[in-house]
N, C-alpha and C. Protein backbone atom coordinates (compact mmCIF):
# COMPACT_ATOMS: atom_id res chain seq x y z
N UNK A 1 79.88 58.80 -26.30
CA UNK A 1 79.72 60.04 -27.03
C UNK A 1 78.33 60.61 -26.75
N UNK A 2 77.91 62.51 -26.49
CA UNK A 2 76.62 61.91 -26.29
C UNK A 2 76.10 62.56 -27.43
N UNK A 3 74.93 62.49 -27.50
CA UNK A 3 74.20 62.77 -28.87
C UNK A 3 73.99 63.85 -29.56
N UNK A 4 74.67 64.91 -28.81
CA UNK A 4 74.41 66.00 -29.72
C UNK A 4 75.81 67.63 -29.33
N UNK A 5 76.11 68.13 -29.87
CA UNK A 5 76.55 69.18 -29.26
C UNK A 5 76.68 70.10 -30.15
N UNK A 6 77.41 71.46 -29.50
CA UNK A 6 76.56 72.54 -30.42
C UNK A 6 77.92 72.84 -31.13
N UNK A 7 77.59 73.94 -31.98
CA UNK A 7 79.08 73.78 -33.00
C UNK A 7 78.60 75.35 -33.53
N UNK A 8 80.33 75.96 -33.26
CA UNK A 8 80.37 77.39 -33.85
C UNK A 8 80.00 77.70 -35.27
N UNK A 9 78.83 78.59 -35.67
CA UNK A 9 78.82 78.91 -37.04
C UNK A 9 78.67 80.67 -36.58
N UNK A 10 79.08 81.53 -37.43
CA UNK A 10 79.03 83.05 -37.56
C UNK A 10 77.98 83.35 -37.46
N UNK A 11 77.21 83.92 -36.00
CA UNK A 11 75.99 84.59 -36.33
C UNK A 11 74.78 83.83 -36.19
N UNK A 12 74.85 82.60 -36.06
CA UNK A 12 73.96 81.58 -35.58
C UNK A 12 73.80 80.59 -34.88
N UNK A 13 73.65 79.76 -34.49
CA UNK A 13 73.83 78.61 -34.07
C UNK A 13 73.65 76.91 -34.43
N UNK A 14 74.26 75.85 -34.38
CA UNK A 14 74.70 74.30 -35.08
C UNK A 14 74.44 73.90 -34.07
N UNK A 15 73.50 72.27 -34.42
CA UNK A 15 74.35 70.88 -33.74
C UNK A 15 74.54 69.91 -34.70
N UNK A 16 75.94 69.34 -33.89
CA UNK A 16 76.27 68.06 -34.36
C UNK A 16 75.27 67.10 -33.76
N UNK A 17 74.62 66.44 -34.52
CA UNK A 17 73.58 65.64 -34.04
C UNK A 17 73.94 63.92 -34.42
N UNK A 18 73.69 63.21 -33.32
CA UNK A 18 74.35 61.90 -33.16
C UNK A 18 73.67 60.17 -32.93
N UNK A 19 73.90 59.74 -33.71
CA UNK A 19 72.29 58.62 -33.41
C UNK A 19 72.80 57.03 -34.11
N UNK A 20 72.32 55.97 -33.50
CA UNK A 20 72.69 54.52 -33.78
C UNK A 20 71.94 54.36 -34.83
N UNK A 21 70.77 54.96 -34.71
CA UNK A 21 69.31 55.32 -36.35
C UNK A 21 68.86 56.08 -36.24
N UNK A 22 67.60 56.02 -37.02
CA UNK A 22 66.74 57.68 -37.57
C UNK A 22 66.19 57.88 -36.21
N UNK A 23 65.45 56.90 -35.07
CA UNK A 23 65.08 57.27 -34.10
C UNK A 23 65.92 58.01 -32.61
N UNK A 24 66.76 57.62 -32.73
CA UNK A 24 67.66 58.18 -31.80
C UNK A 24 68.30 59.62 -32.19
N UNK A 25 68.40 59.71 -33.90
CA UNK A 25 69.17 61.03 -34.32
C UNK A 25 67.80 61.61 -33.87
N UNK A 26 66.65 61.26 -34.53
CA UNK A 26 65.68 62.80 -33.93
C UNK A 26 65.65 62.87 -32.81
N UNK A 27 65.41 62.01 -31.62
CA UNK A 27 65.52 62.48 -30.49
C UNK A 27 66.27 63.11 -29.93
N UNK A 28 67.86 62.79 -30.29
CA UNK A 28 68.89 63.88 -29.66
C UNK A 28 68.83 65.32 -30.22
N UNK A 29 68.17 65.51 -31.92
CA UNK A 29 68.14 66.79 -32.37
C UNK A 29 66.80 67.22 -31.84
N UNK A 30 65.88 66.65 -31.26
CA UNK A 30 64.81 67.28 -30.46
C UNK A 30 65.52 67.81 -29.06
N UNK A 31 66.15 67.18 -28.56
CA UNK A 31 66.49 67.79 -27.10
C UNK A 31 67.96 68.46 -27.12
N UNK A 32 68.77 68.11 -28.45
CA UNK A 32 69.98 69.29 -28.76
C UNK A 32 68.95 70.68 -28.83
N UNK A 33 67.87 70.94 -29.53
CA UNK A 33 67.19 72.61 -29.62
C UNK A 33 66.71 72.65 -29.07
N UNK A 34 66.46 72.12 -27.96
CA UNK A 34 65.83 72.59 -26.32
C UNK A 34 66.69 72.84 -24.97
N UNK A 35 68.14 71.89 -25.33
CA UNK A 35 69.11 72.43 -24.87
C UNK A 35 69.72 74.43 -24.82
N UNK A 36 69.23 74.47 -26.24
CA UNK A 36 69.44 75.98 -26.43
C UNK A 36 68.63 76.67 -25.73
N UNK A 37 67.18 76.48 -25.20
CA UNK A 37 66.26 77.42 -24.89
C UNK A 37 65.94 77.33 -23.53
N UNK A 38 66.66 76.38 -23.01
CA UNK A 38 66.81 76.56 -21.49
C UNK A 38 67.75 75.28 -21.21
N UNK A 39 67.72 75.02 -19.42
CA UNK A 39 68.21 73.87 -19.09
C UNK A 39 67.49 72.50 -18.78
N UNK A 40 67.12 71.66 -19.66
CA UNK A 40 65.96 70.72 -19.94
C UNK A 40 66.17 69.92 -18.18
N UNK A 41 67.05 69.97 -17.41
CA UNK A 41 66.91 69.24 -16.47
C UNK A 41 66.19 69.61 -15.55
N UNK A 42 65.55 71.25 -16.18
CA UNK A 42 65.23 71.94 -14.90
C UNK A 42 63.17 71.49 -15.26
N UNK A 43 62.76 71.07 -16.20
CA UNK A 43 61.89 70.95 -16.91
C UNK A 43 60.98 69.64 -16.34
N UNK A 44 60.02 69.64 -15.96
CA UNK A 44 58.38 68.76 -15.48
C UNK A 44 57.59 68.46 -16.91
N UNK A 45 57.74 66.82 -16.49
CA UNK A 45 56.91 66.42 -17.48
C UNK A 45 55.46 66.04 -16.97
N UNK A 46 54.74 67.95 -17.48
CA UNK A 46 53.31 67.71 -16.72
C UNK A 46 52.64 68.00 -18.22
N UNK A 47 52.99 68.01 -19.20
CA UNK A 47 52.11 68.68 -20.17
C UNK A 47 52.74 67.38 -21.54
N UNK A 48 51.60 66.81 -22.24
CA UNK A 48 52.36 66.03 -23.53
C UNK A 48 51.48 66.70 -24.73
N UNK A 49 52.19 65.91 -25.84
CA UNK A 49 51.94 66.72 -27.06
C UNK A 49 52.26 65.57 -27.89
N UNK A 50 51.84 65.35 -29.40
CA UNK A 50 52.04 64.59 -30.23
C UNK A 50 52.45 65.17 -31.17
N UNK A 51 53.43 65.12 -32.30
CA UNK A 51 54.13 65.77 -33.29
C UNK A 51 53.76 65.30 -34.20
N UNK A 52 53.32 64.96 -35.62
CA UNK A 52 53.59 64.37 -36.76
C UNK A 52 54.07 65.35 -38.12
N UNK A 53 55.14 64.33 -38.25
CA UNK A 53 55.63 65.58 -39.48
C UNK A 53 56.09 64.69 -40.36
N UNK A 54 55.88 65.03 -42.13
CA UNK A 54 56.12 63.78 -43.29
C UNK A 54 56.91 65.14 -44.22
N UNK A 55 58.19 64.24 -44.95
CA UNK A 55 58.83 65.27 -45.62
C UNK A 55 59.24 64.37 -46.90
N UNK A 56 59.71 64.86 -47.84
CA UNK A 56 60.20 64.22 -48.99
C UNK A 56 61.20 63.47 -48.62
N UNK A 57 62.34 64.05 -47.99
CA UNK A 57 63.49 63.44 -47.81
C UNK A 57 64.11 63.01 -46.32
N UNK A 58 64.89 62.33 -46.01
CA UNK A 58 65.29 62.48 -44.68
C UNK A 58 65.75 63.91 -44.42
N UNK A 59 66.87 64.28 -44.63
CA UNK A 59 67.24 65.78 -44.46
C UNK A 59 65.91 66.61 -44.16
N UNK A 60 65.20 66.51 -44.97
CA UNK A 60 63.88 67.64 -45.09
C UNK A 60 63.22 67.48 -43.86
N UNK A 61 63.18 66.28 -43.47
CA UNK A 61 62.33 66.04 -42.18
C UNK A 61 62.95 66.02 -40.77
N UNK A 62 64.28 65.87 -40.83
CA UNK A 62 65.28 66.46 -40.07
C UNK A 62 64.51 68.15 -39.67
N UNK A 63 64.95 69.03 -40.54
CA UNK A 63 64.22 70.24 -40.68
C UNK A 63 62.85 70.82 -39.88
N UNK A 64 62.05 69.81 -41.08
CA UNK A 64 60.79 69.95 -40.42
C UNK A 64 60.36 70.05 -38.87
N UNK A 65 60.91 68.40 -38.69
CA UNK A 65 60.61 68.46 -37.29
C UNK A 65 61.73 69.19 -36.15
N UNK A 66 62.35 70.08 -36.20
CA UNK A 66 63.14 70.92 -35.50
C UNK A 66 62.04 72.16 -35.82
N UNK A 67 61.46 72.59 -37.11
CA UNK A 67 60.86 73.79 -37.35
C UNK A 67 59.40 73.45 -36.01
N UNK A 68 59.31 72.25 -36.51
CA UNK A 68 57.42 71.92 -35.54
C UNK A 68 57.50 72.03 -34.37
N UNK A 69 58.91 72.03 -34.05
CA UNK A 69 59.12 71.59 -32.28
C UNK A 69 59.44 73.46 -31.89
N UNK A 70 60.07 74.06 -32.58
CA UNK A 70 59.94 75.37 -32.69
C UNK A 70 58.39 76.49 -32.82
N UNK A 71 58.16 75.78 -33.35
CA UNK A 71 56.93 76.29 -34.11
C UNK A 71 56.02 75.97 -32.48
N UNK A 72 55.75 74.99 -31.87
CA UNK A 72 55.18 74.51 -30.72
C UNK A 72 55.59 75.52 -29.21
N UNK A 73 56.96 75.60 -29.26
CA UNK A 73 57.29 76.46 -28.63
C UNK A 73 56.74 78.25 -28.20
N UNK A 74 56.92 78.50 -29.74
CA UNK A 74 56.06 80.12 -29.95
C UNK A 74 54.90 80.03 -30.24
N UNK A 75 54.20 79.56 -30.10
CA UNK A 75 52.81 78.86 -29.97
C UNK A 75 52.41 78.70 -28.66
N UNK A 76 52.57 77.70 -28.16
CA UNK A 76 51.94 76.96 -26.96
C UNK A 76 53.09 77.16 -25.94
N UNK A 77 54.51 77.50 -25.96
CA UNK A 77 55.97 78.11 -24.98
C UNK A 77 56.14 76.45 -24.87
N UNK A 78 55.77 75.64 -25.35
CA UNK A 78 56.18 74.21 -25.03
C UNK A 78 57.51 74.06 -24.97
N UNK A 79 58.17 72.95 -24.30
CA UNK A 79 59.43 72.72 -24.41
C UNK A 79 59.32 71.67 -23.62
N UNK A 80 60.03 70.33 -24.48
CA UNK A 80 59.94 69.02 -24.28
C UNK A 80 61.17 68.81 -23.27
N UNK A 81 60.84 67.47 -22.32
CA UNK A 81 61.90 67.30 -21.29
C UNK A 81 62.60 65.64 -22.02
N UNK A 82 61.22 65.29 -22.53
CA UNK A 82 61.36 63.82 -23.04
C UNK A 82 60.38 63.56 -24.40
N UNK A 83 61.00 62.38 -25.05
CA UNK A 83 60.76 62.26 -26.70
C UNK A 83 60.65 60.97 -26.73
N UNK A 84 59.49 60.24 -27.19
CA UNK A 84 59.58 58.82 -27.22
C UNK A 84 58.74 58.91 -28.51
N UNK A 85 59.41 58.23 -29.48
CA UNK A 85 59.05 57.91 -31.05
C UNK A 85 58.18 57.12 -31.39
N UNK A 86 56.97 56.82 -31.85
CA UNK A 86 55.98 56.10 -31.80
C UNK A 86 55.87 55.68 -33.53
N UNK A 87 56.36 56.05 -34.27
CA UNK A 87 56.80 55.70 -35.80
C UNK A 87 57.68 56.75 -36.68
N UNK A 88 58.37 56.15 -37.37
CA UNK A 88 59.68 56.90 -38.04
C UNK A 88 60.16 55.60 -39.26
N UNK A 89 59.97 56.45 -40.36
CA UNK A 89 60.80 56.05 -41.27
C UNK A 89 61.52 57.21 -42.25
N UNK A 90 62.24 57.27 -43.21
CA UNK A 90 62.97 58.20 -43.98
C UNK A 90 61.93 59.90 -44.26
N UNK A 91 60.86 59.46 -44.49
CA UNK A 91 59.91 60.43 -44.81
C UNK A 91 59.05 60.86 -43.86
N UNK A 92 58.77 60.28 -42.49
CA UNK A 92 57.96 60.03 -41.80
C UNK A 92 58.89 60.54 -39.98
N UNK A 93 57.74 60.90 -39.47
CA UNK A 93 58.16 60.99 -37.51
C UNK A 93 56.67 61.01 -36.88
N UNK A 94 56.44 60.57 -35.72
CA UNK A 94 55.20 60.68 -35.06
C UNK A 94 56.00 60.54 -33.74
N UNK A 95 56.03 61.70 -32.91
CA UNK A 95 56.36 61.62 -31.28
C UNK A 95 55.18 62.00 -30.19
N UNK A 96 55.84 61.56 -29.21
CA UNK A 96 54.91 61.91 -28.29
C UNK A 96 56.29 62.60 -26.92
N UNK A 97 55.82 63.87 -27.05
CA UNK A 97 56.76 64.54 -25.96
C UNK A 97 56.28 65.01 -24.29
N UNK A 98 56.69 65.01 -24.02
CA UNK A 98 56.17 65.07 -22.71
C UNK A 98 57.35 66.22 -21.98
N UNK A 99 56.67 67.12 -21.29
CA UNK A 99 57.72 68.66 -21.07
C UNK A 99 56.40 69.63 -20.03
N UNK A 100 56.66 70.55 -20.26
CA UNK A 100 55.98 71.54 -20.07
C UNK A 100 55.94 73.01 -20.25
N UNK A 101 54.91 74.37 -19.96
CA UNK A 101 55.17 75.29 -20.95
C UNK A 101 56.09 76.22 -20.57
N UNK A 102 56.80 77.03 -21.24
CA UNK A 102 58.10 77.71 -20.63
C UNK A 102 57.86 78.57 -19.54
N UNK A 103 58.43 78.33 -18.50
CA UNK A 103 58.23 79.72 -17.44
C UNK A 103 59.13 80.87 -17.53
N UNK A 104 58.90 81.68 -17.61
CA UNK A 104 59.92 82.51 -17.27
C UNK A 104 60.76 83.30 -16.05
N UNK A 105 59.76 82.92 -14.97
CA UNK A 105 59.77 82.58 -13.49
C UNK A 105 60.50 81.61 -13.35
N UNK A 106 60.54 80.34 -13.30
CA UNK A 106 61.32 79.54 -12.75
C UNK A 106 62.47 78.55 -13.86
N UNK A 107 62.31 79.06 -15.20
CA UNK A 107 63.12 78.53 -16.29
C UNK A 107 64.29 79.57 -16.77
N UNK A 108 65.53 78.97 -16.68
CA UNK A 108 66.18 79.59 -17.25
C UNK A 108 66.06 80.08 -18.65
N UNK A 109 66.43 81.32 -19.20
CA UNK A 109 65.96 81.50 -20.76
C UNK A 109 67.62 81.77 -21.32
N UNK A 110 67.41 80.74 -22.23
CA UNK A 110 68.18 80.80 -23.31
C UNK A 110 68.82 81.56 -24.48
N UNK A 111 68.27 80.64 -25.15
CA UNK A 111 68.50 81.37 -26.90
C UNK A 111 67.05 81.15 -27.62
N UNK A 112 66.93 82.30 -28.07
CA UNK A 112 65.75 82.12 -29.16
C UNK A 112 65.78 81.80 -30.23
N UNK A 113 65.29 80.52 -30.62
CA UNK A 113 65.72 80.04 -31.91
C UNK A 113 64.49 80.50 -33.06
N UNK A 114 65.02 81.15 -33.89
CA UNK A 114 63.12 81.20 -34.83
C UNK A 114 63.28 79.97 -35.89
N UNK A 115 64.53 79.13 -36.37
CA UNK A 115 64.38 78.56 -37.40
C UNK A 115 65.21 77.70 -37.70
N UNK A 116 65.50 75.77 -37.89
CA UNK A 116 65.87 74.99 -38.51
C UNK A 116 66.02 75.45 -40.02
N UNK A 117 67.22 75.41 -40.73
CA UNK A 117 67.45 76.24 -41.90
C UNK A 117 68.34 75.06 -42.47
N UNK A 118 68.48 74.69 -44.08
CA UNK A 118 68.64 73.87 -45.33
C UNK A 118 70.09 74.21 -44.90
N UNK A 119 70.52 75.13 -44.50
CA UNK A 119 72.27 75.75 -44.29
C UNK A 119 73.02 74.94 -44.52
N UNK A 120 73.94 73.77 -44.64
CA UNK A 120 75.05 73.01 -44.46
C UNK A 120 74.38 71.84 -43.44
N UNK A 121 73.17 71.67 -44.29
CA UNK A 121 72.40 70.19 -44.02
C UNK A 121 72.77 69.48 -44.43
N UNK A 122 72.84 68.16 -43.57
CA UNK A 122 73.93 66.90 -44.09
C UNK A 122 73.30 65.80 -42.76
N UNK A 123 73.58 64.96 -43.38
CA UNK A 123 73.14 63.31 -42.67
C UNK A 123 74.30 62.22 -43.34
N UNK A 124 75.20 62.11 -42.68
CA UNK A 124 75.81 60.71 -43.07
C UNK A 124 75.76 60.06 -41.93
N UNK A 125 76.34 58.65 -42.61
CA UNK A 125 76.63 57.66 -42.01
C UNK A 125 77.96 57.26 -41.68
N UNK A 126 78.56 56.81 -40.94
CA UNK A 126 79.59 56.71 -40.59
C UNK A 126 80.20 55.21 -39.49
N UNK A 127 80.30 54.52 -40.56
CA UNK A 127 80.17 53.18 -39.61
C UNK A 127 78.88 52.52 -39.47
N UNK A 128 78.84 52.28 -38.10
CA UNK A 128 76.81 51.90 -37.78
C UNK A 128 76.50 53.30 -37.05
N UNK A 129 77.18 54.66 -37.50
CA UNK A 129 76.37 56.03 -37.00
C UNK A 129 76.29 56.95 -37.86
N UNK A 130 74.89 57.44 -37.31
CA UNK A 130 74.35 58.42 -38.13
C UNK A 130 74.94 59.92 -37.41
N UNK A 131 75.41 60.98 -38.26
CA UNK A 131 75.71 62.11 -38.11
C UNK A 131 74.81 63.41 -38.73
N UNK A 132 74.64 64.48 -38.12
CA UNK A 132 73.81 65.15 -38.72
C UNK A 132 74.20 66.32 -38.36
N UNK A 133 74.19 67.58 -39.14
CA UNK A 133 74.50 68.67 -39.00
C UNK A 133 73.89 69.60 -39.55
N UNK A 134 73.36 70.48 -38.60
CA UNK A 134 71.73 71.53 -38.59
C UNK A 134 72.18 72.79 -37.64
N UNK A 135 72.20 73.90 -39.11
CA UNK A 135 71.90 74.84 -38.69
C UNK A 135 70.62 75.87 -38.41
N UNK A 136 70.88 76.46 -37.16
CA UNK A 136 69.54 77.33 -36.73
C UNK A 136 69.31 79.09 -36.77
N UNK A 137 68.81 79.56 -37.17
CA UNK A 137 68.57 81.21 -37.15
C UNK A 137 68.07 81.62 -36.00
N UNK A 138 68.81 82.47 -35.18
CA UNK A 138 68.46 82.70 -33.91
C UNK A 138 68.29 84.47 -34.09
C-alpha cells in the first residue's frame, strides 16, 4: 500500500495518509503535500532544513507540521525531496529535510496549497496502522 494518496473533497484538496507509526505517518503526509506542488522525483537534495513543531494533540501536530512545511515553502520556495525524523512523540516532531528551492524553470508547478485545515481531521488506528485524513485549502 503506499503511504499516502489524494482523495476528492469539493473545492479543495485530501490525503489519505498511511503509516506503521507516528514516524512514518508524518513522513508520508510530508511528501503526500509536496506531491501536490510538484513532481518530488524531479527534486535535488542540495538544500536541508530542520523543522520543529510541538502541539497539544496528535491531530494538532499532524496540522501543524503540514502548515510549517507550507509555511517554508512561501517563505524560502522550499520543497522537500526527503524526511528523516530525528524525534517524534504524540505532541512533538523534529525533522531534518533535505530538497531544494522551487524552480519554476525546471520544476513542474502544481497546486498551491495555502493551508492544512482541522476539516474532517482524523487519525485512527486500524490494526498495527495508522490512518490519517487531512484536508488542505488550496
Amino acid at each position: 500500500m503506499p503511504g499516502y494518496k489524494e482523495i476528492d473533497i469539493a473545492g479543495d484538496i485530501g490525503l489519505k495518509i498511511y503509516g506503521s507509526n507516528l514516524e512514518e505517518l508524518f513522513i508520508n503526509a510530508a511528501l503526500g503535500l509536496y506531491s501536490f506542488i510538484t513532481d518530488v522525483d524531479d527534486l535535488r537534495g542540495t538544500t536541508s532544513i530542520t523543522v520543529d513543531v510541538t502541539e497539544e494533540t496528535t491531530p494538532r501536530l499532524l496540522v501543524a507540521w503540514l502548515n510549517e512545511l507550507i509555511y517554508r515553502f512561501d517563505v524560502d520556495d522550499f520543497i522537500g525531496k526527503t524526511v528523516v525524523i530525528t524525534d517524534i512523540d504524540e505532541q512533538h516532531i523534529r525533522a531534518e529535510l533535505t530538497g531544494e528551492p522551487f524552480d519554476i524553470h525546471r520544476h513542474q508547478r502544481g497546486i498551491l496549497v495555502k493551508a492544512a485545515t482541522y476539516h474532517q481531521l482524523n487519525i485512527d488506528k486500524q490494526g498495527q496502522q495508522l490512518i490519517a485524513t487531512v484536508i488542505c485549502d488550496v
